[in-house]
Protein backbone atom coordinates (compact mmCIF):
# COMPACT_ATOMS: atom_id res chain seq x y z
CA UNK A 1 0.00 0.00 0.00
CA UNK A 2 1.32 3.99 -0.82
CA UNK A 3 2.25 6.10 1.46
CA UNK A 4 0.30 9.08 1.26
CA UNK A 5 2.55 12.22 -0.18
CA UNK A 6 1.59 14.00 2.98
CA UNK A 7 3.87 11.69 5.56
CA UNK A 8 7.20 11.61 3.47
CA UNK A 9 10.05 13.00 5.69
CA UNK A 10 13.16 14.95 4.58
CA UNK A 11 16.19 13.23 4.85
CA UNK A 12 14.35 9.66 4.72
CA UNK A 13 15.04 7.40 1.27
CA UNK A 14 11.56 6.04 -0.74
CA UNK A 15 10.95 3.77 -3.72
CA UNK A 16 8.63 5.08 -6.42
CA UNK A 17 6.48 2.76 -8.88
CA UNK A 18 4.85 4.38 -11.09
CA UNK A 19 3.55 3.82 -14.95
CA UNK A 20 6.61 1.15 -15.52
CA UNK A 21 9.44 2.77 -13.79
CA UNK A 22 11.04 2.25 -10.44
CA UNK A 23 12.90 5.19 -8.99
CA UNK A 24 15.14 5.00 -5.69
CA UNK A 25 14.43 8.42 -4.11
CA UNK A 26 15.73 10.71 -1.11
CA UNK A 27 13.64 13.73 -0.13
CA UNK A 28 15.79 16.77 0.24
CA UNK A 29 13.42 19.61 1.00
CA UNK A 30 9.74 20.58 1.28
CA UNK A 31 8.96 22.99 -1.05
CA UNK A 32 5.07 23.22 -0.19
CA UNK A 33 2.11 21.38 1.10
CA UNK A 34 2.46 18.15 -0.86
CA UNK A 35 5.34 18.79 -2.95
CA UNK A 36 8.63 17.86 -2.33
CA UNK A 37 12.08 18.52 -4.09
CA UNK A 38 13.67 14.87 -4.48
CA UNK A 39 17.19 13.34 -5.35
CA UNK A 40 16.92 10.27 -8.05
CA UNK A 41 19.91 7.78 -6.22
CA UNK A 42 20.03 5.74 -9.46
CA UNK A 43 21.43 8.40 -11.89
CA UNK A 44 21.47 11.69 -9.10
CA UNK A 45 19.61 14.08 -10.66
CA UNK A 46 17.22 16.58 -8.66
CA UNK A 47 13.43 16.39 -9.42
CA UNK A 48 9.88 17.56 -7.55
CA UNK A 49 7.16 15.27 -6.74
CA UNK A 50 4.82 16.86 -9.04
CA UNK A 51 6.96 16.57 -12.03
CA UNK A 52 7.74 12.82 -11.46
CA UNK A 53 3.66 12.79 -11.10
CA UNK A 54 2.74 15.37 -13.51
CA UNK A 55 1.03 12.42 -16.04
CA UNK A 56 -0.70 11.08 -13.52
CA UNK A 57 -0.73 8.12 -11.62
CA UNK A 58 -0.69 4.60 -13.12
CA UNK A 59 -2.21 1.42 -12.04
CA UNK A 60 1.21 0.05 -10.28
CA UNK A 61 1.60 3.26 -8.58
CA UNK A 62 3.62 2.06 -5.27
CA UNK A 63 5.83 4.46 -2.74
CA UNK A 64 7.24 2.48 0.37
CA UNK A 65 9.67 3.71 2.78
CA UNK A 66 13.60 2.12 1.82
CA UNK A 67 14.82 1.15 5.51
């Protein structure tokens, strides 16, 4: 089951599903309400939430906590 955008922490390390691709991701900073700016660990580039969402989300959307 997702975690809801609204409990990711800063600092903590999540793994996105969504429409095919799997992305290992850190949270850096809260930018506002829901949004978050977010480090890709697989090739280290810097994205938002909303832009890795911005085509909606597909049927094997997943986001778990990495521990």
């Amino acid at each position: 089951m997702a975690i809801a955008l609204d409990n990711l922490r800063v600092g903590r390390v999540y793994r996105l599903v969504n429409q095919g691709e799997v992305r290992k991701l850190q949270i850096i900073d809260r930018l506002s309400g829901d949004n978050f700016k977010v480090k890709d660990l697989d090739t280290l580039e810097f994205y938002t939430i909303f832009e890795l969402l911005q085509w909606g989300k597909g049927k094997d959307y997943d986001l778990d906590e990495l521990r």
